[in-house]
Structure formats: structure tokens, C-alpha cells
N, C-alpha and C. Protein backbone atom coordinates (compact mmCIF):
# COMPACT_ATOMS: atom_id res chain seq x y z
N UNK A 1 11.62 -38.31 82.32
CA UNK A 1 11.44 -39.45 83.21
C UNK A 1 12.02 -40.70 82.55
N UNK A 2 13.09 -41.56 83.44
CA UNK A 2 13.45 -42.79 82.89
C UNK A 2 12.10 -43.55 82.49
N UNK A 3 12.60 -44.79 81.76
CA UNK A 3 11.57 -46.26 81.29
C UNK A 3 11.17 -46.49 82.87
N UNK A 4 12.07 -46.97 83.63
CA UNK A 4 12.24 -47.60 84.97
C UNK A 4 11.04 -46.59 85.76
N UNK A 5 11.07 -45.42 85.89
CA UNK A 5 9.87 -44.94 86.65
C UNK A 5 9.09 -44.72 86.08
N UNK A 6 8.48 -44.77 84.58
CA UNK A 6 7.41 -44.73 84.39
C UNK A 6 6.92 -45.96 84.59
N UNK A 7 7.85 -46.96 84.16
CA UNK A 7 7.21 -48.30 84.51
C UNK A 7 6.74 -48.62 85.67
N UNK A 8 6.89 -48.02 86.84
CA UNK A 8 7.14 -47.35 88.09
C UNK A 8 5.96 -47.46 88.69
N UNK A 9 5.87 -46.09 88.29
CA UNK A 9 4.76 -45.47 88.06
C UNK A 9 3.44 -46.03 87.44
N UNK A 10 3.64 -46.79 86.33
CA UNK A 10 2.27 -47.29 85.80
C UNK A 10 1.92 -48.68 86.42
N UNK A 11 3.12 -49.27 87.32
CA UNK A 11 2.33 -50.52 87.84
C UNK A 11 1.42 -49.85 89.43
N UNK A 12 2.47 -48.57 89.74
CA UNK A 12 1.54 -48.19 90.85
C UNK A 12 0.22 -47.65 90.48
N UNK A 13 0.04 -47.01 89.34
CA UNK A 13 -1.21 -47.10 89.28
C UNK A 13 -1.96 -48.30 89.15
N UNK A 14 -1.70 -49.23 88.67
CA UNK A 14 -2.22 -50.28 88.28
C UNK A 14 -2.81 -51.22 89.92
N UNK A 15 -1.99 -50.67 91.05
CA UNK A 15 -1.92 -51.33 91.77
C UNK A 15 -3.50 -50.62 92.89
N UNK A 16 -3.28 -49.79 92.62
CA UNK A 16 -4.39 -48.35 93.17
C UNK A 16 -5.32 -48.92 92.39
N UNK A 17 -5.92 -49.10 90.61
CA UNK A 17 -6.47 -49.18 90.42
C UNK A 17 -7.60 -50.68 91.06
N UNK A 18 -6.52 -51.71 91.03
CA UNK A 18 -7.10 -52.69 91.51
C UNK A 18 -7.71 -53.18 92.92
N UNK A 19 -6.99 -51.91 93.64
CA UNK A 19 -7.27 -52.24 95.11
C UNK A 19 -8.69 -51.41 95.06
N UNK A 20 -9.08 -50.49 93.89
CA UNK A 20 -10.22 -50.09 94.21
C UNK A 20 -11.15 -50.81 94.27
N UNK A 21 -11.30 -51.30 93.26
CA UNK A 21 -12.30 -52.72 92.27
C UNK A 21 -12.30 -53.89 93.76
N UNK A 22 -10.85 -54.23 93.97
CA UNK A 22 -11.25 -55.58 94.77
C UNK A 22 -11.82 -55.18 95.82
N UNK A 23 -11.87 -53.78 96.69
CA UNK A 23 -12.47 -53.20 98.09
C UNK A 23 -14.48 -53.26 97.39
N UNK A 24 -14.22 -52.99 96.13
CA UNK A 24 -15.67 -52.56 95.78
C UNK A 24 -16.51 -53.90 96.01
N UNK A 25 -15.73 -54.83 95.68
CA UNK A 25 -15.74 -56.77 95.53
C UNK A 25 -16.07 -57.17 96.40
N UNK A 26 -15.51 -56.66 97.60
CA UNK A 26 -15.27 -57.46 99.27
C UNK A 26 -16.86 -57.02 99.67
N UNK A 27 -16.97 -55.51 99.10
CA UNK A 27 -18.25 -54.94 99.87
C UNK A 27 -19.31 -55.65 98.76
N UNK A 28 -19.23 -56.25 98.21
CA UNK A 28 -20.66 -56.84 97.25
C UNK A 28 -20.59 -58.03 97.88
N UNK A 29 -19.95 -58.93 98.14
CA UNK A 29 -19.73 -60.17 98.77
C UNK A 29 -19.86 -60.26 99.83
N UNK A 30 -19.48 -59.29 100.91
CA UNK A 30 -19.53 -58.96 102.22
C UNK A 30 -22.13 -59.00 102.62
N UNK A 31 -22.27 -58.35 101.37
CA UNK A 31 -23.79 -57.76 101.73
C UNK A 31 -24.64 -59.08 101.16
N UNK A 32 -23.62 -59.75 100.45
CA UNK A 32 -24.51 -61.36 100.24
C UNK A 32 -24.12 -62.26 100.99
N UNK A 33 -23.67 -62.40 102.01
CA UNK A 33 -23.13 -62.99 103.29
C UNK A 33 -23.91 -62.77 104.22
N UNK A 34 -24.52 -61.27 104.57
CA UNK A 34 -25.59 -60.90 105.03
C UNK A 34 -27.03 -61.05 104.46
N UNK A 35 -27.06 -61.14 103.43
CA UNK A 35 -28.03 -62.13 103.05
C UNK A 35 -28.47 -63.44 103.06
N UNK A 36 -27.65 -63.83 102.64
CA UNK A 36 -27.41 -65.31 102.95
C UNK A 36 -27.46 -66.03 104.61
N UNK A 37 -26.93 -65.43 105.19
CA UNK A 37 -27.38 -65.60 106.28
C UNK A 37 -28.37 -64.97 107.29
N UNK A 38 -29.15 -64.22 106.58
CA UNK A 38 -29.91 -63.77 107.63
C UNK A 38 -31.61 -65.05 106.84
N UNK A 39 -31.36 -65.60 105.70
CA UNK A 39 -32.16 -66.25 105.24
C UNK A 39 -32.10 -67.86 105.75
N UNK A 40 -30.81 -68.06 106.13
CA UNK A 40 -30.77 -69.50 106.45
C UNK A 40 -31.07 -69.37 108.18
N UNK A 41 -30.74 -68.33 109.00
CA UNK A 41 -31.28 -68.30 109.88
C UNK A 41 -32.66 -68.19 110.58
N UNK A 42 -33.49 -67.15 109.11
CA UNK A 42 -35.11 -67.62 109.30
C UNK A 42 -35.64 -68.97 109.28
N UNK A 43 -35.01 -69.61 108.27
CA UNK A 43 -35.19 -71.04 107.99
C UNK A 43 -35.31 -71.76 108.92
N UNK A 44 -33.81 -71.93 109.84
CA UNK A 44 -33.78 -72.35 111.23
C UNK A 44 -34.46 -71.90 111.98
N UNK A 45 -34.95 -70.76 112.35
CA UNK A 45 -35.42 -70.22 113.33
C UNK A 45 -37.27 -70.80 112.98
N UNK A 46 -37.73 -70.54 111.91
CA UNK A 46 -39.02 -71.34 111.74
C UNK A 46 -38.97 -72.86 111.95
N UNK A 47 -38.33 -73.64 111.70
CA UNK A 47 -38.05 -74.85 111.94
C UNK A 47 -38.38 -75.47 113.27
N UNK A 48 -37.43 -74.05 113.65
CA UNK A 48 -36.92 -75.22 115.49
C UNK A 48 -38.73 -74.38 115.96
N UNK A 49 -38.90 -73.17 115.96
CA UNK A 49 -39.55 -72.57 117.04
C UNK A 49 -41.26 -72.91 116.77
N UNK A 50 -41.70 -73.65 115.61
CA UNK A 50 -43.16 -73.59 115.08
C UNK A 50 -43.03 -75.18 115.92
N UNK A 51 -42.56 -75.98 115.38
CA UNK A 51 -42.57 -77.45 116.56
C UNK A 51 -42.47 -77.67 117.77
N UNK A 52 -41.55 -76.67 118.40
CA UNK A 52 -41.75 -76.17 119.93
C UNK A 52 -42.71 -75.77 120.17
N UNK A 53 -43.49 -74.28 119.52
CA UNK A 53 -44.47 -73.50 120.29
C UNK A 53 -46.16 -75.14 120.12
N UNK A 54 -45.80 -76.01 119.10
CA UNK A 54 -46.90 -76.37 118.52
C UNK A 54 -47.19 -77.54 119.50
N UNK A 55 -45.64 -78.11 119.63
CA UNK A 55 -45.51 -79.27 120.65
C UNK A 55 -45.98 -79.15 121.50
N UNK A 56 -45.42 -78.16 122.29
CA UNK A 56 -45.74 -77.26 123.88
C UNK A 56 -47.11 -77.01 123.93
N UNK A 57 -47.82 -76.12 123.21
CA UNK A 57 -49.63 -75.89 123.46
C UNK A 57 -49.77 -77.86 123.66
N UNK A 58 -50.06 -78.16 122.65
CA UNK A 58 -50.36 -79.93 122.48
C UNK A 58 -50.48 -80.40 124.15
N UNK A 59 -49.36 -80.65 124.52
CA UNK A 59 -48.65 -81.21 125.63
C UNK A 59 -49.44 -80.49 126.93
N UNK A 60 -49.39 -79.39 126.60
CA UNK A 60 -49.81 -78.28 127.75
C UNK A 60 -51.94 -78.51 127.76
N UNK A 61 -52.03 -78.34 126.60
CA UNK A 61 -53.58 -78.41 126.64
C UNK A 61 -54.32 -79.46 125.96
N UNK A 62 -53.68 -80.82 125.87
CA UNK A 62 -54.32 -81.48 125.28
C UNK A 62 -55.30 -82.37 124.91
N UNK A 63 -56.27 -81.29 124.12
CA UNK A 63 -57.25 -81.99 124.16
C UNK A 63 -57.88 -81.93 122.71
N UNK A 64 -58.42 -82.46 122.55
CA UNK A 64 -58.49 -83.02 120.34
C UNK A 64 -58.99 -81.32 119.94
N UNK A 65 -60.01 -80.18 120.16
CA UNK A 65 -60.42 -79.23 119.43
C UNK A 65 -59.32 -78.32 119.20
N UNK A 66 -58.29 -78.23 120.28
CA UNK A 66 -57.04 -77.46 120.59
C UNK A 66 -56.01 -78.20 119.40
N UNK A 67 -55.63 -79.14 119.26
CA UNK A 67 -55.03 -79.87 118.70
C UNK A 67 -54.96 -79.68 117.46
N UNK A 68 -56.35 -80.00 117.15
CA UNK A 68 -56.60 -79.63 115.75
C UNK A 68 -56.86 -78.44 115.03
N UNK A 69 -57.01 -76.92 116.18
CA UNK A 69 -57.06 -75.71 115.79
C UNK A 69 -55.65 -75.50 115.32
N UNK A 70 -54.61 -76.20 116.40
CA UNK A 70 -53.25 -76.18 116.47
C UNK A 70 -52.36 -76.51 114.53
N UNK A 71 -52.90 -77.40 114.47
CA UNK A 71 -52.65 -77.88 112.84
C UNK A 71 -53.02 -76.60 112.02
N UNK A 72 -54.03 -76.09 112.15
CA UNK A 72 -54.51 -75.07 110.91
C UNK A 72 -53.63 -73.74 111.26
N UNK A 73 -53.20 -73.60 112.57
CA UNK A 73 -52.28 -72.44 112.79
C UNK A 73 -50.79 -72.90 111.92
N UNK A 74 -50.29 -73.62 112.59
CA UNK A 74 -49.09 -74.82 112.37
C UNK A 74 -48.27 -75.17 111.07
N UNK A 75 -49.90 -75.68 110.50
CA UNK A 75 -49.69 -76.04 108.92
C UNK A 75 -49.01 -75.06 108.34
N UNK A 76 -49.69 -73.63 107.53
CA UNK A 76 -49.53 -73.00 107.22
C UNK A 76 -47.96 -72.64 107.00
N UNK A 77 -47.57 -72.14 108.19
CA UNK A 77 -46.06 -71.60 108.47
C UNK A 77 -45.28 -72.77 108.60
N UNK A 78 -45.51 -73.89 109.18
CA UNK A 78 -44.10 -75.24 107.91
C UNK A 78 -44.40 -75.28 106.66
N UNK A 79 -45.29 -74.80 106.29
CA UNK A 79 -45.44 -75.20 104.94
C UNK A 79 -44.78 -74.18 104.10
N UNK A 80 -44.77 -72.52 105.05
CA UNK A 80 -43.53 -71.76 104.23
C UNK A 80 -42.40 -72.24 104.25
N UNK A 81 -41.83 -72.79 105.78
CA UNK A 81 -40.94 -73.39 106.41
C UNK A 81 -40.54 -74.41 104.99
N UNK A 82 -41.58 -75.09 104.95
CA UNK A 82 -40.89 -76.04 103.95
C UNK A 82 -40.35 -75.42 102.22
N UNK A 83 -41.25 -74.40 102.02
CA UNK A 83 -40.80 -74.05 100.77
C UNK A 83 -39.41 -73.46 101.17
N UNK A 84 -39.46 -72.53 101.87
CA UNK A 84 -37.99 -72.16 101.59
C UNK A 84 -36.66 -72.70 102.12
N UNK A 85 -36.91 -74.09 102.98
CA UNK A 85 -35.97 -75.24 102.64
C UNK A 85 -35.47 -75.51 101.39
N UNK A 86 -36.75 -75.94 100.92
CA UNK A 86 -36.45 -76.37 99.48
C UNK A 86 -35.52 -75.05 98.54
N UNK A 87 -36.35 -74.11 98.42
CA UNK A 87 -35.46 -73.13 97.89
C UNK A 87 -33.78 -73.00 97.99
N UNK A 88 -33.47 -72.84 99.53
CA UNK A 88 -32.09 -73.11 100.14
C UNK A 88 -31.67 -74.11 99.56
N UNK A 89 -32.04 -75.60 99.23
CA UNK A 89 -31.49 -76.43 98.65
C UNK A 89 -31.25 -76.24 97.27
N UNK A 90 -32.38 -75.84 96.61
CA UNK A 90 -32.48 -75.86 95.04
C UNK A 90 -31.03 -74.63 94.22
N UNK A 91 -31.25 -73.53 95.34
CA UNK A 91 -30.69 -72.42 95.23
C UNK A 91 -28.81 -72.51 95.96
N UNK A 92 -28.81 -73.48 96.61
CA UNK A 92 -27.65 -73.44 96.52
C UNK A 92 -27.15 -72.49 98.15
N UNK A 93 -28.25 -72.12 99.27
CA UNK A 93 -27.51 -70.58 99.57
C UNK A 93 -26.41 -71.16 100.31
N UNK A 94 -26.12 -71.93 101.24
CA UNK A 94 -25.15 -72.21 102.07
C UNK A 94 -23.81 -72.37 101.19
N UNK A 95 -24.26 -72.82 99.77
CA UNK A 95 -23.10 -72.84 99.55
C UNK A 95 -22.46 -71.41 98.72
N UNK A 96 -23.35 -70.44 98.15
CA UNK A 96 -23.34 -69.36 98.40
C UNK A 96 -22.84 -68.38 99.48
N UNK A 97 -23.48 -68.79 100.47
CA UNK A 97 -23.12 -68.14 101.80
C UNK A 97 -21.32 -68.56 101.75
N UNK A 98 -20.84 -69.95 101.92
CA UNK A 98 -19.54 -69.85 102.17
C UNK A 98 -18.67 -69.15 101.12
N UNK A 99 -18.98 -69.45 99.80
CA UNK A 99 -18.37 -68.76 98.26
C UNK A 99 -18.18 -67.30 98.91
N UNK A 100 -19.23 -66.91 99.04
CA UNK A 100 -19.44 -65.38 99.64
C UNK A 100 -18.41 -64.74 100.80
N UNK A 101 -18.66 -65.41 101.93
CA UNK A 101 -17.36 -65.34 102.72
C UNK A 101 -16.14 -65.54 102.23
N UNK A 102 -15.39 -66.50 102.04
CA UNK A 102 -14.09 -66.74 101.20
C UNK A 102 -13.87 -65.78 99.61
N UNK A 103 -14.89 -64.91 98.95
CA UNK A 103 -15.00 -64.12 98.10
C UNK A 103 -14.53 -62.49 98.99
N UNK A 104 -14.94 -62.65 99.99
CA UNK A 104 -15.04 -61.45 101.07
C UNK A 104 -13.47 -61.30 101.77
N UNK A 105 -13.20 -62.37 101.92
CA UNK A 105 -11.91 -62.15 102.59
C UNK A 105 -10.74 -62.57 102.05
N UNK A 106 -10.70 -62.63 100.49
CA UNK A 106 -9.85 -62.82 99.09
C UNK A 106 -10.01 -61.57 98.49
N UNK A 107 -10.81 -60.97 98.74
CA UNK A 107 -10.87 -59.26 97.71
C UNK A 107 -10.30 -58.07 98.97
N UNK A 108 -10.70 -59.27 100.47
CA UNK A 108 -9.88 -57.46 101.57
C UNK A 108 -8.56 -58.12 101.19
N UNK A 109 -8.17 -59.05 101.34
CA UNK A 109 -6.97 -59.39 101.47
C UNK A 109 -6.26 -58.46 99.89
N UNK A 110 -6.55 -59.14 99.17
CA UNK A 110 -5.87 -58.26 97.89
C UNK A 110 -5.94 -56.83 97.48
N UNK A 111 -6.90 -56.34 98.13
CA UNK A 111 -7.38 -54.89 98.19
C UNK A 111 -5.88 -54.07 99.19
N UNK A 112 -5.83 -54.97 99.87
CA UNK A 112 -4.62 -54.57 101.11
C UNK A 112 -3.63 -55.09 100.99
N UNK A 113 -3.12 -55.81 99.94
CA UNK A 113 -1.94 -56.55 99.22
C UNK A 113 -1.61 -55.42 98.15
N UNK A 114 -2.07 -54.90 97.15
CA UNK A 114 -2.77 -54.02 96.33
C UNK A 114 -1.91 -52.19 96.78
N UNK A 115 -2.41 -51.93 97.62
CA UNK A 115 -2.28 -51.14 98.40
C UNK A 115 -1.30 -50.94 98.97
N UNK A 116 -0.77 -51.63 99.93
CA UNK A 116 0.56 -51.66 100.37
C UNK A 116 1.70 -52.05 99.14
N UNK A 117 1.84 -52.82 97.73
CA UNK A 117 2.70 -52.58 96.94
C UNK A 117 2.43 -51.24 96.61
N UNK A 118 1.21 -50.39 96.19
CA UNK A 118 1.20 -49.23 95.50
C UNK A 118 1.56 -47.94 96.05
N UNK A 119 1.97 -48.39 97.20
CA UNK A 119 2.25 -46.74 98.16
C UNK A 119 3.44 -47.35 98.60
N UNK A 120 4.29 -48.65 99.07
CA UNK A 120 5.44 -48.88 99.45
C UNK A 120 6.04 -49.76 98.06
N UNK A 121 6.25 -49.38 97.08
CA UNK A 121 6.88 -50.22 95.91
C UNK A 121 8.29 -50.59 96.55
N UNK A 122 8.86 -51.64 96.01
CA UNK A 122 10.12 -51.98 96.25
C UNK A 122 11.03 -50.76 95.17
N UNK A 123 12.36 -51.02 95.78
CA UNK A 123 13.14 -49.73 94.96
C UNK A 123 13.61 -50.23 93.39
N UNK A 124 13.72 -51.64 93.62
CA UNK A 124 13.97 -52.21 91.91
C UNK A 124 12.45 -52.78 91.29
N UNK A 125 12.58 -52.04 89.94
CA UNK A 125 11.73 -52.18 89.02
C UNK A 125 11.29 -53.71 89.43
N UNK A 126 12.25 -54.29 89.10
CA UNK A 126 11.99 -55.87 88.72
C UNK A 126 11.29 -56.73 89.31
N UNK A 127 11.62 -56.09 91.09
CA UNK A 127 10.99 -56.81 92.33
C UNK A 127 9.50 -56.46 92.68
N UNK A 128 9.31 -55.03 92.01
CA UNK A 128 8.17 -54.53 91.88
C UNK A 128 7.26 -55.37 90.99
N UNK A 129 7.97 -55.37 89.90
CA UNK A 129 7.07 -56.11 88.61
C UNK A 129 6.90 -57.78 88.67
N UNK A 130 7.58 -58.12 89.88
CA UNK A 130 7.63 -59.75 90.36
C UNK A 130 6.49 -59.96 91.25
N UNK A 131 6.51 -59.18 92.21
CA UNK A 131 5.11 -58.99 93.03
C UNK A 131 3.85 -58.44 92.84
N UNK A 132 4.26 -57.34 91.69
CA UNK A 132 2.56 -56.91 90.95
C UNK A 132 2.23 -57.79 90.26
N UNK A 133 2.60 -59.06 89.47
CA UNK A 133 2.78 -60.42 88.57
C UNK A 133 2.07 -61.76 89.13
N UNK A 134 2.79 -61.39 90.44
CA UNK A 134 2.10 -62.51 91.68
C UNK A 134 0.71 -61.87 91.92
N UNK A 135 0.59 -60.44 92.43
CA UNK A 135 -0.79 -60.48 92.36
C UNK A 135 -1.66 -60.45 91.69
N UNK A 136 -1.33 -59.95 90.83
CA UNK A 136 -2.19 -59.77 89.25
C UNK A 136 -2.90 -61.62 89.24
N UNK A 137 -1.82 -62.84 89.42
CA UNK A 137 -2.25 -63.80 89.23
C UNK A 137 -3.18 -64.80 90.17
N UNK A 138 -3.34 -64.11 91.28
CA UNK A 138 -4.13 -64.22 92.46
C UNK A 138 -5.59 -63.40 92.05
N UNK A 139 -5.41 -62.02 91.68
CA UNK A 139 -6.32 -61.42 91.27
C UNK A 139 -7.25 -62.22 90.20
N UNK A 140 -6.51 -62.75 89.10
CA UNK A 140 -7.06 -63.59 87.98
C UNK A 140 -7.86 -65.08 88.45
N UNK A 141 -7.04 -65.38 89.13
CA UNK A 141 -8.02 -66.41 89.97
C UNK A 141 -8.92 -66.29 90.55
N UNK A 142 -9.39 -65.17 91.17
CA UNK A 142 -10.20 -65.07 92.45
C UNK A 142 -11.17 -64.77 91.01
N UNK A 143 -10.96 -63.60 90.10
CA UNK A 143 -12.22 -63.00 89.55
C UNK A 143 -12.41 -64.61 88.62
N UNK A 144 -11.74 -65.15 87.97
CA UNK A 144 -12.22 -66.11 87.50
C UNK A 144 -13.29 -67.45 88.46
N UNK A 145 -13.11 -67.25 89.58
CA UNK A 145 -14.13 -67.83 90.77
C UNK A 145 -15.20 -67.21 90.43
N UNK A 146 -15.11 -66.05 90.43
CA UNK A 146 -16.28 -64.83 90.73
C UNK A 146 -17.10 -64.92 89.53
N UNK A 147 -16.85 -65.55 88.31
CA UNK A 147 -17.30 -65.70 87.50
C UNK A 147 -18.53 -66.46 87.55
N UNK A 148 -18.58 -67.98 87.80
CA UNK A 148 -19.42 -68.50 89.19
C UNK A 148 -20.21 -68.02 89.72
N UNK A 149 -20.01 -67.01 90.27
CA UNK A 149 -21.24 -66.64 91.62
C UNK A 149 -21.33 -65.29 90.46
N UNK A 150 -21.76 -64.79 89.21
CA UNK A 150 -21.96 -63.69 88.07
C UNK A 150 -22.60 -62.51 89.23
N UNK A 151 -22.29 -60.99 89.39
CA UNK A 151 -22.30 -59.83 90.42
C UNK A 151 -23.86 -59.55 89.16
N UNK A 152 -24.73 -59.12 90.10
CA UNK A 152 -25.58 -58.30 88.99
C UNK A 152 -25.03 -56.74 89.06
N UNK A 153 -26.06 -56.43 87.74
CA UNK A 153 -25.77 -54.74 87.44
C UNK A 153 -25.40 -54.10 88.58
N UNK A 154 -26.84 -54.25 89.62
CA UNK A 154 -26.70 -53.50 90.52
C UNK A 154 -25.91 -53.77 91.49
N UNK A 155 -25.41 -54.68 92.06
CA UNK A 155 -24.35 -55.09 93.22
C UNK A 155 -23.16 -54.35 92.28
N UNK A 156 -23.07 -54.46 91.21
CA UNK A 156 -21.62 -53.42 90.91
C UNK A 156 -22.24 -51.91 90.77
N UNK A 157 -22.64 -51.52 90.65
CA UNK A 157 -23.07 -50.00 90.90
C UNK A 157 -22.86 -50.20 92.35
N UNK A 158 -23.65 -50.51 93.24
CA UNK A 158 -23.30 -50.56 94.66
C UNK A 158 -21.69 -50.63 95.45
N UNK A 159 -21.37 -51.70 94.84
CA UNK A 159 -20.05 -51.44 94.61
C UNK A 159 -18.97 -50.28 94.22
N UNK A 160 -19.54 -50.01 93.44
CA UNK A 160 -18.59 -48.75 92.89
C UNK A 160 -18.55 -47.97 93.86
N UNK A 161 -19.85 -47.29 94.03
CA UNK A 161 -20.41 -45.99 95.24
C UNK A 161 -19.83 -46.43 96.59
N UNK A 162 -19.55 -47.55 96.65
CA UNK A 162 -18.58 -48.18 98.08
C UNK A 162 -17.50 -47.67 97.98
N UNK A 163 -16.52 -48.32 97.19
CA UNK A 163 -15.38 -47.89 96.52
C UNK A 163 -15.18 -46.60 96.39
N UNK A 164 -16.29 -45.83 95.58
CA UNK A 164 -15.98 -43.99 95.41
C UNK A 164 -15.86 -42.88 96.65
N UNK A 165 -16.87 -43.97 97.75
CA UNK A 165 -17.16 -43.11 99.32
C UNK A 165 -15.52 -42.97 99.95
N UNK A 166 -15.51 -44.99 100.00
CA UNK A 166 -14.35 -45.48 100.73
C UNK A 166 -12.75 -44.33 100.49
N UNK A 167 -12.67 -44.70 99.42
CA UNK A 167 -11.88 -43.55 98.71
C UNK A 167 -11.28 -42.32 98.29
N UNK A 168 -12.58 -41.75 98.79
CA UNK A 168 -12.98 -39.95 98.71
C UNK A 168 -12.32 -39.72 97.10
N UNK A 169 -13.28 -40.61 96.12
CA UNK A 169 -12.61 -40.17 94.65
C UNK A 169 -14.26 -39.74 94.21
N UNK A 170 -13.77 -38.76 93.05
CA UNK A 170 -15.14 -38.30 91.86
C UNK A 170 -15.38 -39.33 91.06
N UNK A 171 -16.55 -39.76 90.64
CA UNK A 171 -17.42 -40.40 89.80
C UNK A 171 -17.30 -39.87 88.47
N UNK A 172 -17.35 -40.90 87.53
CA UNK A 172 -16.34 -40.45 86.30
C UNK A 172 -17.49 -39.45 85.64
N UNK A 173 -18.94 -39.88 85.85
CA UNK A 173 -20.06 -39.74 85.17
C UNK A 173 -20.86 -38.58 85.73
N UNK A 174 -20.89 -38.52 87.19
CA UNK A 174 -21.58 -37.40 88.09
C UNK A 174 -21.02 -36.36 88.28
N UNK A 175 -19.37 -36.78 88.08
CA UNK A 175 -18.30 -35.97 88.84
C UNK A 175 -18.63 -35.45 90.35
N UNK A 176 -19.19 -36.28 91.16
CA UNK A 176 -19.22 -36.15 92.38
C UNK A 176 -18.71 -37.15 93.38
N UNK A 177 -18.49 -36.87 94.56
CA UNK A 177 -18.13 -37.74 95.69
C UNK A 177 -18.74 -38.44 96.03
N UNK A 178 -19.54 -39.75 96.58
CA UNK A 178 -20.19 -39.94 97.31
C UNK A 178 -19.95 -39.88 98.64
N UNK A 179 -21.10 -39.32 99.46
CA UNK A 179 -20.48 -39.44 100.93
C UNK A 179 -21.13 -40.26 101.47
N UNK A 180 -22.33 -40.59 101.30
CA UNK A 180 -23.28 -41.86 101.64
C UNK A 180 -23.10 -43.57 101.06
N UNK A 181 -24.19 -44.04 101.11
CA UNK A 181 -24.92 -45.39 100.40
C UNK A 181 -25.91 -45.22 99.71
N UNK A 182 -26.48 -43.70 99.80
CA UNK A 182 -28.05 -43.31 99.59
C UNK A 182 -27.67 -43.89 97.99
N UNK A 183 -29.20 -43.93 97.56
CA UNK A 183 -29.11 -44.03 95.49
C UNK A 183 -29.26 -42.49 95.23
N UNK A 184 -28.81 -42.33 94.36
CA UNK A 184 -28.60 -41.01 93.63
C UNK A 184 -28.82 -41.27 91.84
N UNK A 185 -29.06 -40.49 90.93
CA UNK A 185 -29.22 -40.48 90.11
C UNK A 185 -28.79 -41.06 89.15
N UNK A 186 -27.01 -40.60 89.27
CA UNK A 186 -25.99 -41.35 88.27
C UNK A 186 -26.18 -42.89 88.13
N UNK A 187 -26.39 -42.94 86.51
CA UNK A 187 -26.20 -44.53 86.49
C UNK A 187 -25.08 -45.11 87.25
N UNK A 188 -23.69 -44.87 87.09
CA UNK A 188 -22.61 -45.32 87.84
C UNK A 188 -22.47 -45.79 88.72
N UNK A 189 -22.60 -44.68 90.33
CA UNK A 189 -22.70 -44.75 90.87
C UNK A 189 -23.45 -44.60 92.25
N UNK A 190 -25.13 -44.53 91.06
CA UNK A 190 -26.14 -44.55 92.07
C UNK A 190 -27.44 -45.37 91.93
N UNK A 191 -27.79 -45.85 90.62
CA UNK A 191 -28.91 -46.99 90.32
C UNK A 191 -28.92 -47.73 90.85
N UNK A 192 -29.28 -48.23 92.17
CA UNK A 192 -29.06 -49.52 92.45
C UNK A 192 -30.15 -50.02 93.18
């Protein structure tokens, strides 16, 4: 085998390898997006609907014993209402939530940038190694973002088992497929 196709050859792997990792990325970012928003929407949703339902009785029956039963129902649930405002603020999620999205659609995008160099390479080495260079340096950016928002253990195990399903590849550790999401044994690609 010439220099030229192994070199070839090893950026296409290189290119496979990364589109695995960034698909595994999109799906960890993708499930804290869904987090993230299904938390800022409780938020809202306690907000608007405890002052309505509380307003409305008031208005509807008002008379001081109702009123004031109304407070001890009331209280309570703004007062979760209010903690996990605060939390949302302290914690950052909205701005999480957007990191998350723009993390989500920077890892499909390169996953499928990735991909299409590694199965359609250009026919000269050079043009190949100009565009695996460009992405490689897109890649370096994004994970250096990602650094920022730090993945725990388990969102990369989760990840992986995304990646290993998505894929139809063996687990280096189980030597098995995954065909699910279920947890399975393997540290790798099932602790989570």
C-alpha cells in the first residue's frame, strides 16, 4: 500500500471515529435540552396556573374563611414555585438549555460533516487532509465549549450505548451490540 492511501485510509478512520463520539455528544445534549426544558416549563406552568386557579376561587367566592383557606392551599406550592425559580436562576438552566441546543446541533452537524468526508473522501490526499484539518478544528472548538457545560460519567456511558446501538458496533468491554437504551451490566456501555 502507497503512503498516500494509508494516509487515506487513516484519516478515514479518523473521520468514522469522530462522527461516532460527536453522534454520542448530540444524544447527551439532545436529553439535557429535554431536561432543561421540561423544568423551566413546570416553573412556568406553576407560576401562571396557582395565581389563576387562586385568583379565580377569590373572585368567584369571596368571602374572608375561603380566602384565607385559599392562602394555606396557595402558599405552599409558590413557595415551591419560588424555590425553583431561584434554583433556575442560581443554576443557570436557560442558559444551559440554549448551550444545550447549540451543543446539539454542532455535534449532528459534525457527526454528518464527519461522515460524509469518511465514506466520500476527495481523490487527492491533500484535499482530504485540508478538510479533515478544517474539521478537526471545528471539532476542537466545539469540545473546548463542552468543557463548560463538564458531561458526567454517566451521560457518557449513555452516550456511548447511543453511539454503539446507532451504529450496530460491539462494545470494546461486553463485546456486545446494544440494541436498546436499557442499562446493562458493562461499565462502558451500560452503568448509567
Amino acid at each position: 500500500m502507497e503512503a498516500a492511501e494509508i494516509r487515506t485510509e487513516n484519516i478515514r478512520n479518523e473521520c468514522h471515529n469522530n462522527k461516532f463520539h460527536c453522534y454520542g455528544k448530540s444524544y447527551i445534549y439532545g436529553e439535557r435540552v429535554n431536561k432543561y426544558e421540561r423544568r423551566l416549563r413546570l416553573i412556568n406552568f406553576i407560576g401562571l396556573i396557582v395565581p389563576l386557579i387562586f385568583g379565580g376561587y377569590v373572585l368567584t367566592y369571596g368571602n374572608n374563611y375561603i380566602q384565607s383557606l385559599s392562602l394555606y392551599v396557595a402558599g405552599p406550592i409558590l413557595l415551591i414555585q419560588l424555590i425553583f425559580s431561584a434554583l433556575a436562576l442560581v443554576f443557570k438552566w436557560d442558559d444551559e438549555l440554549a448551550y444545550s441546543l447549540e451543543a446539539t446541533r454542532d455535534h449532528n452537524l459534525l457527526a454528518q460533516d464527519f461522515k460524509t468526508l469518511g465514506q466520500f473522501p476527495p481523490a487527492s490526499v491533500d484535499d482530504l487532509t485540508i478538510k479533515y484539518n478544517i474539521l478537526n478544528e471545528k471539532l476542537k472548538f466545539r469540545n473546548e465549549q463542552d468543557v463548560k457545560h463538564d458531561l458526567t460519567n454517566k451521560e457518557r456511558i449513555k452516550g456511548m450505548r447511543w453511539s454503539l446501538r446507532e451504529f450496530n458496533k460491539e462494545c470494546i468491554r461486553c463485546h456486545e451490540i446494544p440494541y436498546s437504551m436499557e442499562k446493562s451490566t458493562c461499565a462502558v456501555c451500560g452503568k448509567y
